[in-house]
C-alpha atoms as a PDB file:
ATOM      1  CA  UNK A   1      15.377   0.907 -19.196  1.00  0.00           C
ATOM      2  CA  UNK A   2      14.465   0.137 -15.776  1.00  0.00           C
ATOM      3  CA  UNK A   3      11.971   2.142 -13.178  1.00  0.00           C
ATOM      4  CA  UNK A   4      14.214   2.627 -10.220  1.00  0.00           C
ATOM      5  CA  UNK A   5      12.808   3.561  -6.212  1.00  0.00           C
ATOM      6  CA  UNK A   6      15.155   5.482  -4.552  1.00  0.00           C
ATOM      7  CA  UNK A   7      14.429   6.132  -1.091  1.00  0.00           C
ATOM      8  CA  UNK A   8      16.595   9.270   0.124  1.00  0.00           C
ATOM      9  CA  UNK A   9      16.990  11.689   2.882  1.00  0.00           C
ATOM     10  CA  UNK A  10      15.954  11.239   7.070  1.00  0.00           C
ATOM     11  CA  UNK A  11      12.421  10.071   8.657  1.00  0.00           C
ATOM     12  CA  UNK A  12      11.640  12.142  12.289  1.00  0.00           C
ATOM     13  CA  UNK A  13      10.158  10.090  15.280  1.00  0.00           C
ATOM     14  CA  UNK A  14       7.919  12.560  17.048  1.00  0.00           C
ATOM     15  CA  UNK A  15       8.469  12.792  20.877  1.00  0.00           C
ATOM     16  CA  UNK A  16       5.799  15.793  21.294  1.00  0.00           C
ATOM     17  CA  UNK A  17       4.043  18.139  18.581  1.00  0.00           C
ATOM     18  CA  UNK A  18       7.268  19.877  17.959  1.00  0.00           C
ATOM     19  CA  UNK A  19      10.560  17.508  18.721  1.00  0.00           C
ATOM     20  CA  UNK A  20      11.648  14.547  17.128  1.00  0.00           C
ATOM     21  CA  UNK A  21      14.375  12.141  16.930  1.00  0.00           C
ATOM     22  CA  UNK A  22      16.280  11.986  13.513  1.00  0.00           C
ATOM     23  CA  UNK A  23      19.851  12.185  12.158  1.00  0.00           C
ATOM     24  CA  UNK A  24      22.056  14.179   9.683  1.00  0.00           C
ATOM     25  CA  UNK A  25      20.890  12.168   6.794  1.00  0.00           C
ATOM     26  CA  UNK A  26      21.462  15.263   4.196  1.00  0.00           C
ATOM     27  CA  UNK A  27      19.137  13.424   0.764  1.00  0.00           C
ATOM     28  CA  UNK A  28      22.548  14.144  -1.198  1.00  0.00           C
ATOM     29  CA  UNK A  29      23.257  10.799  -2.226  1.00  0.00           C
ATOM     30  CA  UNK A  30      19.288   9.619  -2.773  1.00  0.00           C
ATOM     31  CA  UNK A  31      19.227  13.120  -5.101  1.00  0.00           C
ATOM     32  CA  UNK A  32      22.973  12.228  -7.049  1.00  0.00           C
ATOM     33  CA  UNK A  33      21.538   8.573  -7.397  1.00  0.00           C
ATOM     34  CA  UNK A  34      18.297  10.302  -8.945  1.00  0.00           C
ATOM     35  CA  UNK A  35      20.249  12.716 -11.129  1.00  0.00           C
ATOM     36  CA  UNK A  36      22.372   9.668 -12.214  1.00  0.00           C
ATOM     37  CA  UNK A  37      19.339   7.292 -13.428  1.00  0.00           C
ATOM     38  CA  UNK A  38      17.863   9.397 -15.651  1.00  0.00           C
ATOM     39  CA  UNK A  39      20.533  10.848 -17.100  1.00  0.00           C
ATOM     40  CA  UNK A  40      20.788   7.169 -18.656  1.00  0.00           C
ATOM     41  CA  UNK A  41      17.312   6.940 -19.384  1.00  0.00           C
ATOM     42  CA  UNK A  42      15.973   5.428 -16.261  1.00  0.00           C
ATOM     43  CA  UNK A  43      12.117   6.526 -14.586  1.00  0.00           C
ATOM     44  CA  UNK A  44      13.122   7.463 -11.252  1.00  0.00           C
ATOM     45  CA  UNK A  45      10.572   7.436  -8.181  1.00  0.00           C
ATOM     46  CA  UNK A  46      11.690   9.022  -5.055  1.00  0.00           C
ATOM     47  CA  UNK A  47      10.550   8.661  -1.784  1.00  0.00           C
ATOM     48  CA  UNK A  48      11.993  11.348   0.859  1.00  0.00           C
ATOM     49  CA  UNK A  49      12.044  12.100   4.066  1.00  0.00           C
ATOM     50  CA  UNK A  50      12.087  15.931   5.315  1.00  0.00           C
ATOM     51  CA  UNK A  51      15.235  17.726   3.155  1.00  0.00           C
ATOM     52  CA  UNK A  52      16.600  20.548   1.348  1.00  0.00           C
ATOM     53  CA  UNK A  53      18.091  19.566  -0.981  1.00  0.00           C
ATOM     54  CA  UNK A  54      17.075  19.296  -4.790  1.00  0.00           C
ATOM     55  CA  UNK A  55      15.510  16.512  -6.571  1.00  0.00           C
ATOM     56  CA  UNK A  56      15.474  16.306 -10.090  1.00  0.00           C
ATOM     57  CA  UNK A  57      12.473  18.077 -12.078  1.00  0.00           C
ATOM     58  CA  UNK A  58      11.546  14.125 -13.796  1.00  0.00           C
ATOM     59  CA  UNK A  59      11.191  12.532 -11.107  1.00  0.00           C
ATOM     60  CA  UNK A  60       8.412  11.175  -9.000  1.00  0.00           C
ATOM     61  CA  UNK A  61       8.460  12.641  -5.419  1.00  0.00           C
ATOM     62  CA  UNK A  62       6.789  11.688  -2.357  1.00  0.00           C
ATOM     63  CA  UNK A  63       7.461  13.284   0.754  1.00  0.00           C
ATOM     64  CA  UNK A  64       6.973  11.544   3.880  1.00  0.00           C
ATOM     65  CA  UNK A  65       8.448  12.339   7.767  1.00  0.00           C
ATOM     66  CA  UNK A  66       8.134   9.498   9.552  1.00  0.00           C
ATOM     67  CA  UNK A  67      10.101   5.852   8.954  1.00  0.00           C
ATOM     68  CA  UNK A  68       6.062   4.035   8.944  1.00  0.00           C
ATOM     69  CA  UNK A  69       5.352   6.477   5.844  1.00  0.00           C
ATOM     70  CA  UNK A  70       8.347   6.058   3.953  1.00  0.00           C
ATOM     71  CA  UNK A  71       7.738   2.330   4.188  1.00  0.00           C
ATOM     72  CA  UNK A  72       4.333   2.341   3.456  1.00  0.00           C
ATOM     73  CA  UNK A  73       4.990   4.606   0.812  1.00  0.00           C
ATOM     74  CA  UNK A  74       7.446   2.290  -0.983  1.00  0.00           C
ATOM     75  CA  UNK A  75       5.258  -1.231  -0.269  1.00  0.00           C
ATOM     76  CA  UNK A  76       2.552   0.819  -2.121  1.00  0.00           C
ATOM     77  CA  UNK A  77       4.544   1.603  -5.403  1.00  0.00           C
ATOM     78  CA  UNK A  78       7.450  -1.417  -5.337  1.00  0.00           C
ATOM     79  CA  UNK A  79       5.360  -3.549  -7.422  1.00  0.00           C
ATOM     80  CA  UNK A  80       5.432  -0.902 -10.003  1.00  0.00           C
ATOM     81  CA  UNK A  81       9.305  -0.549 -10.112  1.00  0.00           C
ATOM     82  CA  UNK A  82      12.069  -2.978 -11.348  1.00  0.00           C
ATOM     83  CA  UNK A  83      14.350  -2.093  -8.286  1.00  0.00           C
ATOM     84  CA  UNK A  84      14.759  -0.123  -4.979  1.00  0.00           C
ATOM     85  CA  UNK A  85      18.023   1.466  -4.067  1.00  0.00           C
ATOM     86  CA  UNK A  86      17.843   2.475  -0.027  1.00  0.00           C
ATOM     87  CA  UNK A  87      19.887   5.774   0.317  1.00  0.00           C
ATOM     88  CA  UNK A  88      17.513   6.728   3.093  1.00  0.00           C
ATOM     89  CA  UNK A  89      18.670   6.323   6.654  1.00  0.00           C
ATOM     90  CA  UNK A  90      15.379   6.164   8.832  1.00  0.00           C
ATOM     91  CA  UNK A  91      15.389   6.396  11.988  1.00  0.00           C
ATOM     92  CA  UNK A  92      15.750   3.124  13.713  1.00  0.00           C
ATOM     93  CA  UNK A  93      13.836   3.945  17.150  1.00  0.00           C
ATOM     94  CA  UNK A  94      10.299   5.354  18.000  1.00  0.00           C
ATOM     95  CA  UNK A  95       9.229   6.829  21.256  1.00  0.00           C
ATOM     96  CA  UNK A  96       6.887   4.387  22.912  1.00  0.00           C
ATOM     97  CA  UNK A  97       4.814   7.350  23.935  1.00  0.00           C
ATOM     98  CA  UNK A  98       4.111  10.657  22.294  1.00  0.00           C
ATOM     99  CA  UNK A  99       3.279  13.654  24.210  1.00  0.00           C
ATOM    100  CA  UNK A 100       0.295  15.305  22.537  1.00  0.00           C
ATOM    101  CA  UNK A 101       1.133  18.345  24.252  1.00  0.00           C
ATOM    102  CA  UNK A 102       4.473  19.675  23.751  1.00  0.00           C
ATOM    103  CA  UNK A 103       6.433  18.783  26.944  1.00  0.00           C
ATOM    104  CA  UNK A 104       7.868  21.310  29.629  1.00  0.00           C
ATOM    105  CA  UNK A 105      10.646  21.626  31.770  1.00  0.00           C
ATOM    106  CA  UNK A 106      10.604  20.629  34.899  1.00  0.00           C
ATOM    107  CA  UNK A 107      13.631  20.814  36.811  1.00  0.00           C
ATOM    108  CA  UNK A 108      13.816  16.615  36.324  1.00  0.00           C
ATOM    109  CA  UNK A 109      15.397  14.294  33.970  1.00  0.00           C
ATOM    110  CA  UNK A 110      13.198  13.261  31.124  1.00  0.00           C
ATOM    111  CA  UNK A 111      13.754   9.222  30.101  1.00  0.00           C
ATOM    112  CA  UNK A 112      12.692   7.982  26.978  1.00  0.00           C
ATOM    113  CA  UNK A 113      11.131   4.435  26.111  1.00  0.00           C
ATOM    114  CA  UNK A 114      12.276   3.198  22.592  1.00  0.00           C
ATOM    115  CA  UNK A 115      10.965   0.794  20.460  1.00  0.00           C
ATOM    116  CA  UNK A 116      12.563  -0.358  17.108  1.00  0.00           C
ATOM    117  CA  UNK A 117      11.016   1.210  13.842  1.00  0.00           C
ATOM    118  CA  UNK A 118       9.940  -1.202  10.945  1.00  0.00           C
ATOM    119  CA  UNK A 119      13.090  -1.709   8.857  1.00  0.00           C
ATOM    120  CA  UNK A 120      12.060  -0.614   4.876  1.00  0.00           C
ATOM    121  CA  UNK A 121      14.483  -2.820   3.176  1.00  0.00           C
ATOM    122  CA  UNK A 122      13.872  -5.789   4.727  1.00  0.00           C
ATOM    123  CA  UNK A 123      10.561  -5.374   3.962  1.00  0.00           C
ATOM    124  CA  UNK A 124      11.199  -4.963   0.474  1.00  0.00           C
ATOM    125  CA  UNK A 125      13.410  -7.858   0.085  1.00  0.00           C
ATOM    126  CA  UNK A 126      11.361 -10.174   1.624  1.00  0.00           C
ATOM    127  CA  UNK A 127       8.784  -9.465  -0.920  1.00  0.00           C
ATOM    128  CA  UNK A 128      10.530  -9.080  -3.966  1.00  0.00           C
ATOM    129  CA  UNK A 129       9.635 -10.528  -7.224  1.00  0.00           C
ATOM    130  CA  UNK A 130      11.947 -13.118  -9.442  1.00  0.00           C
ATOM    131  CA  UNK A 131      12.835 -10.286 -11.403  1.00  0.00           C
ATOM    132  CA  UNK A 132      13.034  -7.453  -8.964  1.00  0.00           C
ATOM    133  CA  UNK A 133      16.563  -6.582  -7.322  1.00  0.00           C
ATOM    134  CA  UNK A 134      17.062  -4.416  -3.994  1.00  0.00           C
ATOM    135  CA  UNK A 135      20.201  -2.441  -3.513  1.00  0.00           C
ATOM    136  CA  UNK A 136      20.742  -0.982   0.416  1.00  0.00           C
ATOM    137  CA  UNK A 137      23.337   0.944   2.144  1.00  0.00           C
ATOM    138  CA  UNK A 138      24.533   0.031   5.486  1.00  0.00           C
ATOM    139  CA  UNK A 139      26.657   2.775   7.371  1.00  0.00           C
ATOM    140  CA  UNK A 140      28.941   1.338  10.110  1.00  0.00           C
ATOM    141  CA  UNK A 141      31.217   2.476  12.290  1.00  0.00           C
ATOM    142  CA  UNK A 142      32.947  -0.859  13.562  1.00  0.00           C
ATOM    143  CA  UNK A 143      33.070  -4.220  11.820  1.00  0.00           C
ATOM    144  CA  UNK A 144      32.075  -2.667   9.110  1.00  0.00           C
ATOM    145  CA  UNK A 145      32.380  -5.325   5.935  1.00  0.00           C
ATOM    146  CA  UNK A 146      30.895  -8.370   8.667  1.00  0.00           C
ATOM    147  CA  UNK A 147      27.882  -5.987   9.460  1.00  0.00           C
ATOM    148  CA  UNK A 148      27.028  -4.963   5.679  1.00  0.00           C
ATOM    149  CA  UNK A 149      27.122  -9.050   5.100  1.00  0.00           C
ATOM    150  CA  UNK A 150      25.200  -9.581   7.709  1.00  0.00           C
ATOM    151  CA  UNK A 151      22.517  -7.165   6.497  1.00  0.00           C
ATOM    152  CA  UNK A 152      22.270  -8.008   2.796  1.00  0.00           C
ATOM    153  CA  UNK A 153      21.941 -11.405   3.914  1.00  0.00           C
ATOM    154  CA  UNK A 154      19.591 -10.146   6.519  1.00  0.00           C
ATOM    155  CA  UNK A 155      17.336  -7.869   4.158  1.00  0.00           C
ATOM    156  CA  UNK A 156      17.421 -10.348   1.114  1.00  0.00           C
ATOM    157  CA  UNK A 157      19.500  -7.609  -0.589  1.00  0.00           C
ATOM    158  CA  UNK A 158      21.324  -7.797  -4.121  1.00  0.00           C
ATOM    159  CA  UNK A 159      24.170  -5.491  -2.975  1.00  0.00           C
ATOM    160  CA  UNK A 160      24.759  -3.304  -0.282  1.00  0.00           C
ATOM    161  CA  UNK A 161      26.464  -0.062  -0.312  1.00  0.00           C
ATOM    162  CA  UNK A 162      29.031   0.005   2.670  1.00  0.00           C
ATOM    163  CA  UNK A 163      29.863   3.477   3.717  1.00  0.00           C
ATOM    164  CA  UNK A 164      30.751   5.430   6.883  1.00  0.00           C
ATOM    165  CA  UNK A 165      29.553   8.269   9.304  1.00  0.00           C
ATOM    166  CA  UNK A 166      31.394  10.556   7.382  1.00  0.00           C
ATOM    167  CA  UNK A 167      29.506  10.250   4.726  1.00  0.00           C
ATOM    168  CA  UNK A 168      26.622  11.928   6.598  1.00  0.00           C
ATOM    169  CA  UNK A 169      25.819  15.678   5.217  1.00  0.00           C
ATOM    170  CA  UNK A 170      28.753  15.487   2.811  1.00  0.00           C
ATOM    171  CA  UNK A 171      29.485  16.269  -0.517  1.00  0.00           C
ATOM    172  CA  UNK A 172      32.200  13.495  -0.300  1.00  0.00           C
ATOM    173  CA  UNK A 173      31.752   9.543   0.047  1.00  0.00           C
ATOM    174  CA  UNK A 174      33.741   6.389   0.068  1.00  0.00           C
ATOM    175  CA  UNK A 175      32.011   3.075  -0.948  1.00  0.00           C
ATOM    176  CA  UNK A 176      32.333  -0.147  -0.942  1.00  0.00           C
ATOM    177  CA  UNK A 177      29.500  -1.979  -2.878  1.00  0.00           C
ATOM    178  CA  UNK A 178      29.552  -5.801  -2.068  1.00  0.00           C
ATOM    179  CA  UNK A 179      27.491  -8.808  -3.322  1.00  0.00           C
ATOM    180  CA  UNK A 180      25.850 -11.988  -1.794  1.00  0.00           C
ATOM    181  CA  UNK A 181      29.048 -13.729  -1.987  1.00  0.00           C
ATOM    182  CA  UNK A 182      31.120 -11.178   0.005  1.00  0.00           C
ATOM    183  CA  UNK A 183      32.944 -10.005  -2.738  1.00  0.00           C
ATOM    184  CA  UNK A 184      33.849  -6.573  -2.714  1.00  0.00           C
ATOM    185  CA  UNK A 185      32.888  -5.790  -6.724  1.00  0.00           C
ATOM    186  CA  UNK A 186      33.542  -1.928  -6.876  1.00  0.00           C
ATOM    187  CA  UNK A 187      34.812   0.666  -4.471  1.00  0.00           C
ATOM    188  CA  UNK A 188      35.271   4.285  -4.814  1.00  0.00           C
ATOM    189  CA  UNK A 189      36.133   7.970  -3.032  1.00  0.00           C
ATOM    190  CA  UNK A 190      34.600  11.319  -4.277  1.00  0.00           C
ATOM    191  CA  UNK A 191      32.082  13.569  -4.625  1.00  0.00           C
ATOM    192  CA  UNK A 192      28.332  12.054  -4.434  1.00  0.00           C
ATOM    193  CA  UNK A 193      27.758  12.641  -7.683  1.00  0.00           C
ATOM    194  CA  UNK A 194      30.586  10.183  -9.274  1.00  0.00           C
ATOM    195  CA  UNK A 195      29.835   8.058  -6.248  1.00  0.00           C
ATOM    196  CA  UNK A 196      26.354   7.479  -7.904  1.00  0.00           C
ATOM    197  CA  UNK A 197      27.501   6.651 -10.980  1.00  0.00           C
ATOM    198  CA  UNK A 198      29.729   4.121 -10.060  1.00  0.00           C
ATOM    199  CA  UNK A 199      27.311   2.616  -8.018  1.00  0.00           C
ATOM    200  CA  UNK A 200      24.756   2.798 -11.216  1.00  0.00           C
ATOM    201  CA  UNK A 201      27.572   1.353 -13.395  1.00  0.00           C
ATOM    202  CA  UNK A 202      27.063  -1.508 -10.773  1.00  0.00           C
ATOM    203  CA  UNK A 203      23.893  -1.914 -10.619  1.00  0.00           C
ATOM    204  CA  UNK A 204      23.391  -1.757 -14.782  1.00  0.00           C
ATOM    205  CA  UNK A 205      26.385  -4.417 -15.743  1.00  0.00           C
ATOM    206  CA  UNK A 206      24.739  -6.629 -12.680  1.00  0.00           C
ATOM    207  CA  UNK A 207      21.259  -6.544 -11.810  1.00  0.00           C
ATOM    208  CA  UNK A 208      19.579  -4.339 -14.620  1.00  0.00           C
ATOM    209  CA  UNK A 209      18.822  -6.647 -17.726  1.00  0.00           C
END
């Protein structure tokens, strides 16, 4: 049996004390892919941005809000854990500034300075051990199958989970799970739960040994 990280759910990027960038990220598919590993006897460690939804009562959770806590959460415990799978969809962009006093209208337009966030699975990858494996999800909207490529190869990834926007705050999803080679090795459409067990079944006749 293997001790799996899942990271699930949104990060926020603080622009004042009380509004912050983020996206629909919903945690459903970091919670099914939770749900999934231990019903086959797997330890399950989750690290989640801000949600509602439910995590399984047997699993590790860490709560973070921002995309530099979720990744230092998960350098912290990935050499404890055979594999990562990165459900999580952090935010990609920081303000450059942060108000420290929430800002106020002022008749004007307010512009925004953005600077790119660290990316968590590329992290990961880059550190892994021989006998560590790193699954990631890339949601496109164009190009999809040469962008997914591109970032497995990118983020020294195992396989990467190819979905779309509509898979954001959905019970439904369509996958495509592709390996180093390009090869599209399983695909599916459902609900997020079966979606996690196929992409389990993946990951167990695959990477798990």
């Amino acid at each position: 049996m293997a001790h799996v990280l899942i990271t699930s759910g949104p990060t926020r990027q603080y622009i004042d004390p009380v509004r912050y960038l983020t996206n629909a990220s919903s945690g459903q598919m970091g919670s099914c892919l939770a749900y999934a590993c231990l019903s086959r006897g797997h330890q399950v460690t989750i690290i989640t941005g801000p949600v509602s939804v439910k995590y399984p009562d047997d699993a590790i959770v860490v709560p973070v809000s921002t995309t530099a806590e979720m990744l230092q959460a998960a350098v912290t415990r990935f050499a404890d854990v055979d594999g990562v799978i990165g459900a999580a969809a952090p935010c990609d962009y920081t303000p450059i500034l942060v108000s420290d006093q929430k800002l106020r209208k002022t008749g004007d337009d307010l512009s925004l300075q953005l600077k790119e966030t660290p990316d968590i699975i590329a992290t990961l990858g880059s550190s892994k051990a021989a006998d560590q494996w790193v699954v990631g999800f890339a949601l496109e909207t164009d190009d999809q199958r040469f962008r997914a490529l591109r970032k497995l190869e990118a983020k020294c990834c195992d396989l990467i989970v190819l979905n779309g926007p509509s898979a954001m705050n959905s019970p439904d999803n369509t996958i495509e799970i592709i390996s180093p080679s390009g090869e599209i090795i399983n695909s599916f459409t459902g609900a997020k739960p079966a979606v996690a067990a196929t992409i389990l079944n993946t990951i167990e006749e695959t990477l798990i040994r």
